[in-house]
C-alpha atoms as a PDB file:
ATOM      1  CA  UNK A   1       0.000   0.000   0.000  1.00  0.00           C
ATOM      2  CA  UNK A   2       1.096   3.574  -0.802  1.00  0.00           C
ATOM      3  CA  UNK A   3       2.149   5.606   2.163  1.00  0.00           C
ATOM      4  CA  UNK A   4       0.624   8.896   1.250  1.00  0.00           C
ATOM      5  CA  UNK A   5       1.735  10.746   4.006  1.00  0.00           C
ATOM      6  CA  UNK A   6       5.509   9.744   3.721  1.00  0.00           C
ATOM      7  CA  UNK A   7       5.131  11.204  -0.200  1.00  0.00           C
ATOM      8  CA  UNK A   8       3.804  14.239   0.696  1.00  0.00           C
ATOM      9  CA  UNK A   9       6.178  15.073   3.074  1.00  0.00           C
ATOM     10  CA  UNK A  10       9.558  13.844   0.937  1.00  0.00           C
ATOM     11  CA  UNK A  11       7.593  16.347  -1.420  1.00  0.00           C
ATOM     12  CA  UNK A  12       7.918  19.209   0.820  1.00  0.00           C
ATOM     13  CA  UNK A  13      10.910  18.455   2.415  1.00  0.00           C
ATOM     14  CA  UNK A  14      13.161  21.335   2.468  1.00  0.00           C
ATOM     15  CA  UNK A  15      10.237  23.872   0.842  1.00  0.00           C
ATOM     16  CA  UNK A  16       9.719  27.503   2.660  1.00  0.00           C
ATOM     17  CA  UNK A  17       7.889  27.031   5.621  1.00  0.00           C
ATOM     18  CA  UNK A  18       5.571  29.058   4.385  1.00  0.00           C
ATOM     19  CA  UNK A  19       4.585  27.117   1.626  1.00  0.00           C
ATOM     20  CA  UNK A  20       3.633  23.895   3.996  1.00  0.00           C
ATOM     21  CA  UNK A  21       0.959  25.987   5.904  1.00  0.00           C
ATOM     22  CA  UNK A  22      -2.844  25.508   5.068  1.00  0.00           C
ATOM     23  CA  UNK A  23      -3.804  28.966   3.023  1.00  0.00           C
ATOM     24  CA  UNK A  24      -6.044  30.809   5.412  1.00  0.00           C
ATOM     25  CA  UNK A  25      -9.578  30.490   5.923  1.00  0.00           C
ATOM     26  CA  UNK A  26     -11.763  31.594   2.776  1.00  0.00           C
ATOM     27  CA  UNK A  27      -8.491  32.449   0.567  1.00  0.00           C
ATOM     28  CA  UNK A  28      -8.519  32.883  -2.590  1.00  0.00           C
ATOM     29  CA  UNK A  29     -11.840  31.927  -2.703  1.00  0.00           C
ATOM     30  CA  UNK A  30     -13.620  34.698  -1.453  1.00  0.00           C
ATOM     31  CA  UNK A  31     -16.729  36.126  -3.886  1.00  0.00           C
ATOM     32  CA  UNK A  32     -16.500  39.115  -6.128  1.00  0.00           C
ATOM     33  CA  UNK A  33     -18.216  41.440  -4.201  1.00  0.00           C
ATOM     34  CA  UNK A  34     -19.634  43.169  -7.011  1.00  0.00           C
ATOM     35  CA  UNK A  35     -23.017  44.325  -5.665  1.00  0.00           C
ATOM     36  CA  UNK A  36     -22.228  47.817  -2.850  1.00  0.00           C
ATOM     37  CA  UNK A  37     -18.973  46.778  -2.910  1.00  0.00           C
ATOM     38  CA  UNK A  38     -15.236  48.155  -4.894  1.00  0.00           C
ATOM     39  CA  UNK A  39     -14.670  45.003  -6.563  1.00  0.00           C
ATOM     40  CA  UNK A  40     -15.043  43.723  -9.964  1.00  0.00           C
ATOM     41  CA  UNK A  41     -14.497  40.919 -12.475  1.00  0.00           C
ATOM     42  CA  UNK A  42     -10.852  42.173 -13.723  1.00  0.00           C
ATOM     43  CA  UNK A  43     -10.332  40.493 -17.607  1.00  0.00           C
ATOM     44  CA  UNK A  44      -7.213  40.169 -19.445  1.00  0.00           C
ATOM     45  CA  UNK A  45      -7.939  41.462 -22.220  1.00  0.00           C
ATOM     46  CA  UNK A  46     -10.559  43.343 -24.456  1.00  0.00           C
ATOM     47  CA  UNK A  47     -13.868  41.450 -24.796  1.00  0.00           C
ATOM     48  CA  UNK A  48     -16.573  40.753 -27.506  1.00  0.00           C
ATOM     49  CA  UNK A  49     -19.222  43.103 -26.484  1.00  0.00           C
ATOM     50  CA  UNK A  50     -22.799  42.584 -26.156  1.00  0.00           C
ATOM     51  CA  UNK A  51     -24.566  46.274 -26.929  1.00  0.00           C
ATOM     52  CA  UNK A  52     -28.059  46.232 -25.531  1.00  0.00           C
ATOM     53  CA  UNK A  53     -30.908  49.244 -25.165  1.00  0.00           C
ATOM     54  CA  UNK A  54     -32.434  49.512 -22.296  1.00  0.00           C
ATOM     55  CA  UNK A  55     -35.430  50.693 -24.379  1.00  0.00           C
ATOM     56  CA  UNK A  56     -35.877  51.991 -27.991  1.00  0.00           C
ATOM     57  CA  UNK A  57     -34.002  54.818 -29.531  1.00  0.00           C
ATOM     58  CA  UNK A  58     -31.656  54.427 -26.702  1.00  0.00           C
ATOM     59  CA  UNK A  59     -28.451  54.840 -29.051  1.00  0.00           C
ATOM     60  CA  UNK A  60     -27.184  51.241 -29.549  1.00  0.00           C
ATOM     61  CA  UNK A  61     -25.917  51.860 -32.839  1.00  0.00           C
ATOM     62  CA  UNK A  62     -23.987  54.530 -32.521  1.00  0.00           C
ATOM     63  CA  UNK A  63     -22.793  53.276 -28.969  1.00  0.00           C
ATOM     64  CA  UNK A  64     -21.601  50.121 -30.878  1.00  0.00           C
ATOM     65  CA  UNK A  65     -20.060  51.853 -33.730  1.00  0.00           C
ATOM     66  CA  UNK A  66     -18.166  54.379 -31.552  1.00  0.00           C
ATOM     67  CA  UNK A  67     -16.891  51.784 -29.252  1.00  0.00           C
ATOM     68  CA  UNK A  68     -15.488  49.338 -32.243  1.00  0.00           C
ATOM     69  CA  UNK A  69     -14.214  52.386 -33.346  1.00  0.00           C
ATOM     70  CA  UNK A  70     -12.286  53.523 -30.643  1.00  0.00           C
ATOM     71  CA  UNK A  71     -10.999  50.169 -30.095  1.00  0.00           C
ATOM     72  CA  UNK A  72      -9.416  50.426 -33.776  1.00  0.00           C
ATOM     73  CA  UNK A  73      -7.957  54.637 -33.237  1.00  0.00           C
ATOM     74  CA  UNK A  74      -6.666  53.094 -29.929  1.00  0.00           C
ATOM     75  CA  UNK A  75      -4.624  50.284 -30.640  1.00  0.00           C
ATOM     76  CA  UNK A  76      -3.444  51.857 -33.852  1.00  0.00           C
ATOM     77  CA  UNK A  77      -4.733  49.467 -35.853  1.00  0.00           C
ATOM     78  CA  UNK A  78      -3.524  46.477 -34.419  1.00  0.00           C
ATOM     79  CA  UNK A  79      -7.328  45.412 -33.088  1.00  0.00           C
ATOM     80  CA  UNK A  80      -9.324  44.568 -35.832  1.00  0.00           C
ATOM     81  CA  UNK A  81     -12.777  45.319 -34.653  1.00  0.00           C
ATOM     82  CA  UNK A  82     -15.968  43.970 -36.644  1.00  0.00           C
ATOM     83  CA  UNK A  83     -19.537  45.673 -35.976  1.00  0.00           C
ATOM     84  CA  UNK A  84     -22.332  43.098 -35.983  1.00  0.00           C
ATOM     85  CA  UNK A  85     -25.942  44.072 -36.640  1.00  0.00           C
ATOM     86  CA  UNK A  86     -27.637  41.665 -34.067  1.00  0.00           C
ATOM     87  CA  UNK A  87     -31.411  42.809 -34.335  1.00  0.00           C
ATOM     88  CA  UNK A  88     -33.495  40.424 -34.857  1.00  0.00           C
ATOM     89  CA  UNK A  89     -35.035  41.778 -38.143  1.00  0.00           C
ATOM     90  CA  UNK A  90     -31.976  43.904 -39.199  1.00  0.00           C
ATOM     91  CA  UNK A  91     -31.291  47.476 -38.471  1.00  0.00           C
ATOM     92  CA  UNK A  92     -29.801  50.270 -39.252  1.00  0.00           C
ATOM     93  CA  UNK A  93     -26.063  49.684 -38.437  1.00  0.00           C
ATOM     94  CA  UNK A  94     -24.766  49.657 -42.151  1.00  0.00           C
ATOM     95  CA  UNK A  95     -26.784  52.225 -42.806  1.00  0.00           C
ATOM     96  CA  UNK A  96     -25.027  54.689 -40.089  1.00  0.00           C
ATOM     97  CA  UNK A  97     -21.977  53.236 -40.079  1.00  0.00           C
ATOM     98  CA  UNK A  98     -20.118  52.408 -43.158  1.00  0.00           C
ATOM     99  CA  UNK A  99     -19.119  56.080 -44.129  1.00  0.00           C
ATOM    100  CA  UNK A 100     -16.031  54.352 -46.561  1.00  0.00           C
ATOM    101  CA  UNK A 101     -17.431  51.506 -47.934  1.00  0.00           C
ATOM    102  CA  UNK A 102     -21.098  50.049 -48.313  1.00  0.00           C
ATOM    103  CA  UNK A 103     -21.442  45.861 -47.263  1.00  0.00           C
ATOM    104  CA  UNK A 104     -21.008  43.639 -50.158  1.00  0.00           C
ATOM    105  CA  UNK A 105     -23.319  41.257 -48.461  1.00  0.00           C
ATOM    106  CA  UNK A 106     -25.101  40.263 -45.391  1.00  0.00           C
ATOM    107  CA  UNK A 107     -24.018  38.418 -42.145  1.00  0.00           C
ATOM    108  CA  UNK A 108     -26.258  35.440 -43.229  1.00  0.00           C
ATOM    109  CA  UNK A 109     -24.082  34.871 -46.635  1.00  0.00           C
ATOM    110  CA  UNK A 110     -21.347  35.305 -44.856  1.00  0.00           C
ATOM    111  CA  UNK A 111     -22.578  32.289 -42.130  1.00  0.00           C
ATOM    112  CA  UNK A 112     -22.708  30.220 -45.870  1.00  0.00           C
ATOM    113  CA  UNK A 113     -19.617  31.074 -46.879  1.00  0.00           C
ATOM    114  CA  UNK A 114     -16.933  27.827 -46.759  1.00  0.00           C
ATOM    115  CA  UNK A 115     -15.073  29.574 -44.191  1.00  0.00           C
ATOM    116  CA  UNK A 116     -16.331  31.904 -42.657  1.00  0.00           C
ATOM    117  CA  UNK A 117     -13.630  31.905 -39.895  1.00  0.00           C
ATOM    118  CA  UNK A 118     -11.119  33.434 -42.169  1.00  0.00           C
ATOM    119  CA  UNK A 119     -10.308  37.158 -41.344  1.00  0.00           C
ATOM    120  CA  UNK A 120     -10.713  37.245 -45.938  1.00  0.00           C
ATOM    121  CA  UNK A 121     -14.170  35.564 -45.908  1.00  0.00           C
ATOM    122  CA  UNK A 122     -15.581  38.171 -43.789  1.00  0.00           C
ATOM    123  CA  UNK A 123     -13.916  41.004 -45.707  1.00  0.00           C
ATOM    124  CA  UNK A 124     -15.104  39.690 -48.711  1.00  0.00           C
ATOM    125  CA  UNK A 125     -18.687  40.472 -47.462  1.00  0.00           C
ATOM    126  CA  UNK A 126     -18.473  43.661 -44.994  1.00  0.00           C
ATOM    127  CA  UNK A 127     -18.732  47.201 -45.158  1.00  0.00           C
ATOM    128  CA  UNK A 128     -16.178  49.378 -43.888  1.00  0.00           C
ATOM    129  CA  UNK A 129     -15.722  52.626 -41.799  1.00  0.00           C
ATOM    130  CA  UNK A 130     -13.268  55.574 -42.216  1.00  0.00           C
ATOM    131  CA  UNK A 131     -11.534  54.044 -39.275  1.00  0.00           C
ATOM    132  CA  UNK A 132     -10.878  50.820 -40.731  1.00  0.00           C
ATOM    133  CA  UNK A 133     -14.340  48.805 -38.823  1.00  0.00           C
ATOM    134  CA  UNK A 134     -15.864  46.477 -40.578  1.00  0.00           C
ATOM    135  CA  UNK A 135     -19.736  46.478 -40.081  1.00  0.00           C
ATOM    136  CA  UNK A 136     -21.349  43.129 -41.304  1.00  0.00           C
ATOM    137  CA  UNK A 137     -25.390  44.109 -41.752  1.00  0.00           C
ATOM    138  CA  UNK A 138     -28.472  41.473 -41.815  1.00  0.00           C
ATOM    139  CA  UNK A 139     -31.486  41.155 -43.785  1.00  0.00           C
ATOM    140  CA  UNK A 140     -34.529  40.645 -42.146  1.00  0.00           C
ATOM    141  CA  UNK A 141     -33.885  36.501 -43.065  1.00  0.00           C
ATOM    142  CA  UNK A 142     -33.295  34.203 -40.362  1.00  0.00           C
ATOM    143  CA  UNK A 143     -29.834  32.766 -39.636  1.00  0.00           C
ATOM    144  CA  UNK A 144     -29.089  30.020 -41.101  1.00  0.00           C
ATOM    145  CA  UNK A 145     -29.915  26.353 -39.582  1.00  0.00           C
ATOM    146  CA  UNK A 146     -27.425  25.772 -36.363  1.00  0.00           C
ATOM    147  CA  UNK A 147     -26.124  29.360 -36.341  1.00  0.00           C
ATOM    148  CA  UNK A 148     -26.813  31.966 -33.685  1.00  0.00           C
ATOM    149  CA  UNK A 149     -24.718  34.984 -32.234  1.00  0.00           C
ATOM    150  CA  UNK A 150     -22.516  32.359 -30.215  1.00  0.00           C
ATOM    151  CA  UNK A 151     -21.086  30.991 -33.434  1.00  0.00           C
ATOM    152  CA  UNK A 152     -20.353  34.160 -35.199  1.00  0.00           C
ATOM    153  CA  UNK A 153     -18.402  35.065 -31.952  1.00  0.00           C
ATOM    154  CA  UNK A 154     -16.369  31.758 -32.162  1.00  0.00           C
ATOM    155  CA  UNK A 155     -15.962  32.835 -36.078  1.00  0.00           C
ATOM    156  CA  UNK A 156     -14.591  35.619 -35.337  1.00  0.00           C
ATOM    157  CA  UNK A 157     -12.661  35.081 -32.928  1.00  0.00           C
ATOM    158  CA  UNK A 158     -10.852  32.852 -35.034  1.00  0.00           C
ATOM    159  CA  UNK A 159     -10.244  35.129 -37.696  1.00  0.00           C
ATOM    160  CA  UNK A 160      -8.640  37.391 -35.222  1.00  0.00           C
ATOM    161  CA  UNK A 161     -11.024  39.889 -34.917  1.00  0.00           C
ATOM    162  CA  UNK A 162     -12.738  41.831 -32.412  1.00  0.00           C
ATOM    163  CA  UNK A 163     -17.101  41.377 -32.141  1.00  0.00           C
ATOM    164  CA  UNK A 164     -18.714  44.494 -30.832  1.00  0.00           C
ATOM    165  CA  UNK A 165     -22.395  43.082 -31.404  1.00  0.00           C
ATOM    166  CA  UNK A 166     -25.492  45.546 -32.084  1.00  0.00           C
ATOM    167  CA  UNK A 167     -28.599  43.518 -30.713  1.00  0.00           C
ATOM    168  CA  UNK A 168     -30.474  46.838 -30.331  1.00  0.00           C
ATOM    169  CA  UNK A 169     -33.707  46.701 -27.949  1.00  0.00           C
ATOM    170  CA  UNK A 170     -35.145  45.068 -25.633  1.00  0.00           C
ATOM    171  CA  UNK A 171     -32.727  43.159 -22.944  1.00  0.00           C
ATOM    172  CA  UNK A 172     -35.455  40.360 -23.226  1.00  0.00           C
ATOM    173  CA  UNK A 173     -34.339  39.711 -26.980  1.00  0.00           C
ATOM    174  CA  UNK A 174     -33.894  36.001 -27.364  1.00  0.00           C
ATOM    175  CA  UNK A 175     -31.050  36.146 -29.968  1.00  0.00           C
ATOM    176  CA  UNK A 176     -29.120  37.844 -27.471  1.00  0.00           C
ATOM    177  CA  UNK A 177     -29.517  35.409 -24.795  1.00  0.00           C
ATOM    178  CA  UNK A 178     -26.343  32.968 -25.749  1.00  0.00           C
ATOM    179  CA  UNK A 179     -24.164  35.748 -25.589  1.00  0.00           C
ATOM    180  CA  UNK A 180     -25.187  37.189 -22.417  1.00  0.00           C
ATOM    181  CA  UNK A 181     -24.854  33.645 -20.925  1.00  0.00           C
ATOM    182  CA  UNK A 182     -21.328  33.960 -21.763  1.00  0.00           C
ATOM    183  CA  UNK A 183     -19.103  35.232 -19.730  1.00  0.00           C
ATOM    184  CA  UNK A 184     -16.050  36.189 -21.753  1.00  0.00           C
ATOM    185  CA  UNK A 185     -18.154  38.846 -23.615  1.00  0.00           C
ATOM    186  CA  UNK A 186     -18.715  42.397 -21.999  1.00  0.00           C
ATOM    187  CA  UNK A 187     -21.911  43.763 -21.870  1.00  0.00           C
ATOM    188  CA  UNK A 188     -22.786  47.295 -22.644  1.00  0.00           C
ATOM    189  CA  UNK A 189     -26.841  48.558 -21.533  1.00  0.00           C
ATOM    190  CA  UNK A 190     -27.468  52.170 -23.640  1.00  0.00           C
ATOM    191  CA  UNK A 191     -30.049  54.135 -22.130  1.00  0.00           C
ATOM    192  CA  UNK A 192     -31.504  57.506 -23.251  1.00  0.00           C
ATOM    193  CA  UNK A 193     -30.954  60.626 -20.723  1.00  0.00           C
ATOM    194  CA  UNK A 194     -34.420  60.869 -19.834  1.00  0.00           C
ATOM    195  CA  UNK A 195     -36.403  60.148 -16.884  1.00  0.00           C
ATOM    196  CA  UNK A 196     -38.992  58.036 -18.778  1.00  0.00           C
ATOM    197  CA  UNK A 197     -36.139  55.642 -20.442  1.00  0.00           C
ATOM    198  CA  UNK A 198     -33.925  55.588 -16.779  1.00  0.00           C
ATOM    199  CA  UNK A 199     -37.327  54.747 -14.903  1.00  0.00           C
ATOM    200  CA  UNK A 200     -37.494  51.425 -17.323  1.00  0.00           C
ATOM    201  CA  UNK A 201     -33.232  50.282 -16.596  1.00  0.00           C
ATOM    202  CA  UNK A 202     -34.168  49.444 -13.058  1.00  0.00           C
ATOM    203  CA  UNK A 203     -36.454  46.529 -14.504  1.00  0.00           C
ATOM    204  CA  UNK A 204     -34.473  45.538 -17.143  1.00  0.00           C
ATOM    205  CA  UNK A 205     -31.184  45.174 -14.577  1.00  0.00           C
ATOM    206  CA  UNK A 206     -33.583  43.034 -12.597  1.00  0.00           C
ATOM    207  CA  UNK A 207     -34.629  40.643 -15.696  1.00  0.00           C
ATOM    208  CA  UNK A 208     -30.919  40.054 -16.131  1.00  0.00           C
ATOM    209  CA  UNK A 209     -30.059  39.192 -13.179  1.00  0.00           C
ATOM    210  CA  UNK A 210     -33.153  37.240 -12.444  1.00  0.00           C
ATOM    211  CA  UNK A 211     -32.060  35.025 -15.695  1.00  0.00           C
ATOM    212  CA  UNK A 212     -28.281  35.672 -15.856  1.00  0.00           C
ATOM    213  CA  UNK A 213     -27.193  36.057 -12.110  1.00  0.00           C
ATOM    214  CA  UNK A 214     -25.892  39.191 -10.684  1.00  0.00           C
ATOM    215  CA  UNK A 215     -22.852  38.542 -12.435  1.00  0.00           C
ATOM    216  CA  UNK A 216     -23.279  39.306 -15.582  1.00  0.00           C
ATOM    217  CA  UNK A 217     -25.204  42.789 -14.062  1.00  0.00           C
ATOM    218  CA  UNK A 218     -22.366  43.320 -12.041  1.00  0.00           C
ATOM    219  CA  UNK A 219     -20.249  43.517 -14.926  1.00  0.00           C
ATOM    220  CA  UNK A 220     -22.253  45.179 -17.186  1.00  0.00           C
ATOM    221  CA  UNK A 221     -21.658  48.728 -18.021  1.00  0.00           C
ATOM    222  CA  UNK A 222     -24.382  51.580 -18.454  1.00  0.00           C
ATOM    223  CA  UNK A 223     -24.060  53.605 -21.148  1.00  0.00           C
ATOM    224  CA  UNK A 224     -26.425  57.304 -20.984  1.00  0.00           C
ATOM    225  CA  UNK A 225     -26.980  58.712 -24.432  1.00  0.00           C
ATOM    226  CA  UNK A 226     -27.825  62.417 -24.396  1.00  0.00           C
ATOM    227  CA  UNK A 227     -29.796  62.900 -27.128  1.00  0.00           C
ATOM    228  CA  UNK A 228     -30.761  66.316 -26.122  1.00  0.00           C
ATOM    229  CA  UNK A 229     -28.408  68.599 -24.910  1.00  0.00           C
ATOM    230  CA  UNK A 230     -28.491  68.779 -20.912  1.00  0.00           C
ATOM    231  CA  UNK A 231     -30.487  66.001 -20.703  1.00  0.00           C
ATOM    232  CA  UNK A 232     -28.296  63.982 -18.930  1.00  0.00           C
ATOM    233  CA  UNK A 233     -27.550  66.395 -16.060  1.00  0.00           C
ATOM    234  CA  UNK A 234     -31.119  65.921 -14.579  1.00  0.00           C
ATOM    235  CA  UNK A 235     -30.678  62.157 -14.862  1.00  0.00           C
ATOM    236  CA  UNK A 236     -26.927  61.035 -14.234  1.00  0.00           C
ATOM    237  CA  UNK A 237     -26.714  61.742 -10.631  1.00  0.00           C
ATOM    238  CA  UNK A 238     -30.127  59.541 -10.353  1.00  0.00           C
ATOM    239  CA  UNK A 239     -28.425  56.740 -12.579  1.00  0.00           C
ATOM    240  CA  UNK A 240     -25.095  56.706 -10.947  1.00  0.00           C
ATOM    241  CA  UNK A 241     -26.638  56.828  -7.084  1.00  0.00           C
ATOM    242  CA  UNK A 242     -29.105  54.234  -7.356  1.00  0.00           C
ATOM    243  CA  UNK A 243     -27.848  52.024  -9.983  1.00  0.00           C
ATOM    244  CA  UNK A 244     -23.987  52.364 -10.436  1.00  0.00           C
ATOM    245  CA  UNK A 245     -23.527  50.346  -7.612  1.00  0.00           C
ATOM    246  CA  UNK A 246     -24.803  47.455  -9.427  1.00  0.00           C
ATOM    247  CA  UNK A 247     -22.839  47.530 -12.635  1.00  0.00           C
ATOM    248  CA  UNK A 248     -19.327  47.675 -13.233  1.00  0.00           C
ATOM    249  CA  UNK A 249     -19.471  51.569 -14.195  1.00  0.00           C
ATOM    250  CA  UNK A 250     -21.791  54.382 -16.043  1.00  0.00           C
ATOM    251  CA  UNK A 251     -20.253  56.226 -19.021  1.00  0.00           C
ATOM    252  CA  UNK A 252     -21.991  59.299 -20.304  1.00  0.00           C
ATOM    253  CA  UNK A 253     -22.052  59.951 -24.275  1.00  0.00           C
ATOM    254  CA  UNK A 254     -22.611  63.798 -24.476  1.00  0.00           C
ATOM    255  CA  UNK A 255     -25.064  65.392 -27.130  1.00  0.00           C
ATOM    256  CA  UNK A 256     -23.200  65.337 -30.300  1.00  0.00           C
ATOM    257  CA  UNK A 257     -24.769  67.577 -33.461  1.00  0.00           C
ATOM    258  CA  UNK A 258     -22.783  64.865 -35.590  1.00  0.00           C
ATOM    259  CA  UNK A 259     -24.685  61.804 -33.930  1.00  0.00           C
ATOM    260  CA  UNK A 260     -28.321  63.634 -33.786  1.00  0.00           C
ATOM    261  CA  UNK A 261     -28.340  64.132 -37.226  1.00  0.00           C
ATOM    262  CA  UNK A 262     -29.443  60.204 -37.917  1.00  0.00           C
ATOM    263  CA  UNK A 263     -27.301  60.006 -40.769  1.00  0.00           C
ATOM    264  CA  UNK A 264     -23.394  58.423 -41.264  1.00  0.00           C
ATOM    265  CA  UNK A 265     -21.150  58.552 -38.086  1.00  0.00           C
ATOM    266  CA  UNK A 266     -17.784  59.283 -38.707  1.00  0.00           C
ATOM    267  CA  UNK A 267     -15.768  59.305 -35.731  1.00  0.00           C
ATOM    268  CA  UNK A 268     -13.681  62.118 -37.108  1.00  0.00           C
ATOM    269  CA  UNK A 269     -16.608  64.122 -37.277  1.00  0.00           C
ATOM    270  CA  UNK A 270     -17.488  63.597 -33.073  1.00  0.00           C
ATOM    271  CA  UNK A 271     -16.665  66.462 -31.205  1.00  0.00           C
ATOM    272  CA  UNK A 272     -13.643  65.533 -28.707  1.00  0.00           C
ATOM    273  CA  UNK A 273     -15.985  65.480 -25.769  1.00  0.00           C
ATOM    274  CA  UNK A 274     -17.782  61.931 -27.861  1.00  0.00           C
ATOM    275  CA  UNK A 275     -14.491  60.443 -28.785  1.00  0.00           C
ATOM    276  CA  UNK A 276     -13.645  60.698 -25.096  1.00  0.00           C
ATOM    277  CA  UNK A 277     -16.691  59.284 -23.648  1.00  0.00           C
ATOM    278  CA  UNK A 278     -16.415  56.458 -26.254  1.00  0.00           C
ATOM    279  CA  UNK A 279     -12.316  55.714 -25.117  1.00  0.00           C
ATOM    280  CA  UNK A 280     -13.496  55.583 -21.902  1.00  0.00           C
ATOM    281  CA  UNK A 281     -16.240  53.007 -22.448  1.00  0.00           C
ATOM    282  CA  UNK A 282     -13.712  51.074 -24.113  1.00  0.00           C
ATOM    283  CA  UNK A 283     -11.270  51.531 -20.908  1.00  0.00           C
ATOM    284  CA  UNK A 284     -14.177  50.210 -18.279  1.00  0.00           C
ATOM    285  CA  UNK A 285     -14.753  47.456 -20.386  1.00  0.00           C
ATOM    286  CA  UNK A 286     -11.356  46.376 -20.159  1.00  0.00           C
END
């Protein structure tokens, strides 16, 4: 018979003492206190992201475009970001977005495509932005058979490429669900700065966690759209007492001339003040 003690102790023999203690009570398995507390889920590098409105017209789009875009003008090009129109009928992200080049074809062609986890494949049917983003749109067609959101992420991941998906409104929508059950992809709520659209994110943070766990609210990150100019100073305060406990951190996106105008976004056009706010979503998702 084996004489497990004797081999743990020729094992140890001669280690630092302190390495033969038992670890202390609770270490390092403590929880995340996420919830009223200073921690948070730290990752190690920049996620997919999940861009969700907390209601309609709450500025998913552009939030989703501005963020892929300031993850390409940050890292100089060396972070190939990809904008994914994740509606469920097909929006308007092509349509706002690809100020350089118009998609050649949609994301469900692209699903067809013999490999569509080549960096090429998905060039071959994108639109493009001034800053180098790639914006695959959708028709209003169903993906095809055994695809959903969690398989374009795998895609492109492979390819190399960074998803910033657009799923638009409401937090219920049940094409988002397999990528808010992951947990390697950040999650981005857009809310409009008004009192009507901030009364209906309390609700919404409760369906996710109700479904999701606390988690995935706890590392979530609120993004307030002002869509009118000094909207949001009657409603941030509110947003960031009450509810920016529970999420990982609130980013305002100021009014921006450029981005009320509902047609192309160029991020050369945003004033500094939107660039900023858009750098720093990209830094709290981090």
């Amino acid at each position: 018979m084996v004489d497990v003690e004797a081999l743990i102790r020729d094992a140890t023999a001669g280690a630092p003492a302190e390495l033969t203690q038992p670890a202390p009570a609770g270490a390092p398995t403590d929880t995340v206190p996420l919830r009223g507390g200073q921690g948070r889920l730290v990752r190690a590098a920049l996620p997919s992201a999940l861009i969700l409105g907390g209601s309609g017209s709450s500025g998913a789009s552009t939030t989703a475009l501005g963020l892929a875009a300031a993850a390409a003008v940050d890292s100089d090009g060396e972070i190939w970001p990809v904008a994914v129109d994740a509606t469920l009928g097909g929006g308007d992200l092509a349509l706002r977005g690809c100020d350089a080049a118009e998609p050649v074809s949609t994301l469900q062609r692209w699903l067809n495509s013999p490999h569509p986890e080549l960096a090429s494949a998905v060039g071959a049917c994108a639109g493009q932005t001034s800053t180098g983003v790639r914006v695959l749109s959708r028709s209003p067609d169903p993906l095809p058979r055994r695809e959903s959101l969690i398989s374009i992420a795998r895609n492109l991941e492979n390819a190399g490429l960074l998803a910033v998906f657009d799923a638009g409104a409401p937090v219920t929508s049940r094409l988002a669900a397999p990528l808010l059950a992951d947990p390697r992809v950040g999650l981005v709520i857009t809310v409009a700065a008004r009192p009507d659209a901030v009364n209906r994110l309390q609700p919404a943070l409760h369906w996710l966690e109700e479904n999701f766990s606390e988690f995935v609210v706890g590392d979530a990150v609120i993004v307030l759209t002002e869509q009118v100019p000094g909207s949001a100073a009657t409603v941030s305060g509110h947003v960031r007492t009450h509810l920016g406990s529970w999420v990982r951190a609130v980013v305002t996106v100021p009014f921006d001339i450029h981005l009320a105008g509902g047609g192309l976004v160029s991020w050369h056009r945003l004033t500094a003040q939107t660039r900023d706010a858009y750098l720093a979503l990209l830094a709290a998702l981090r």
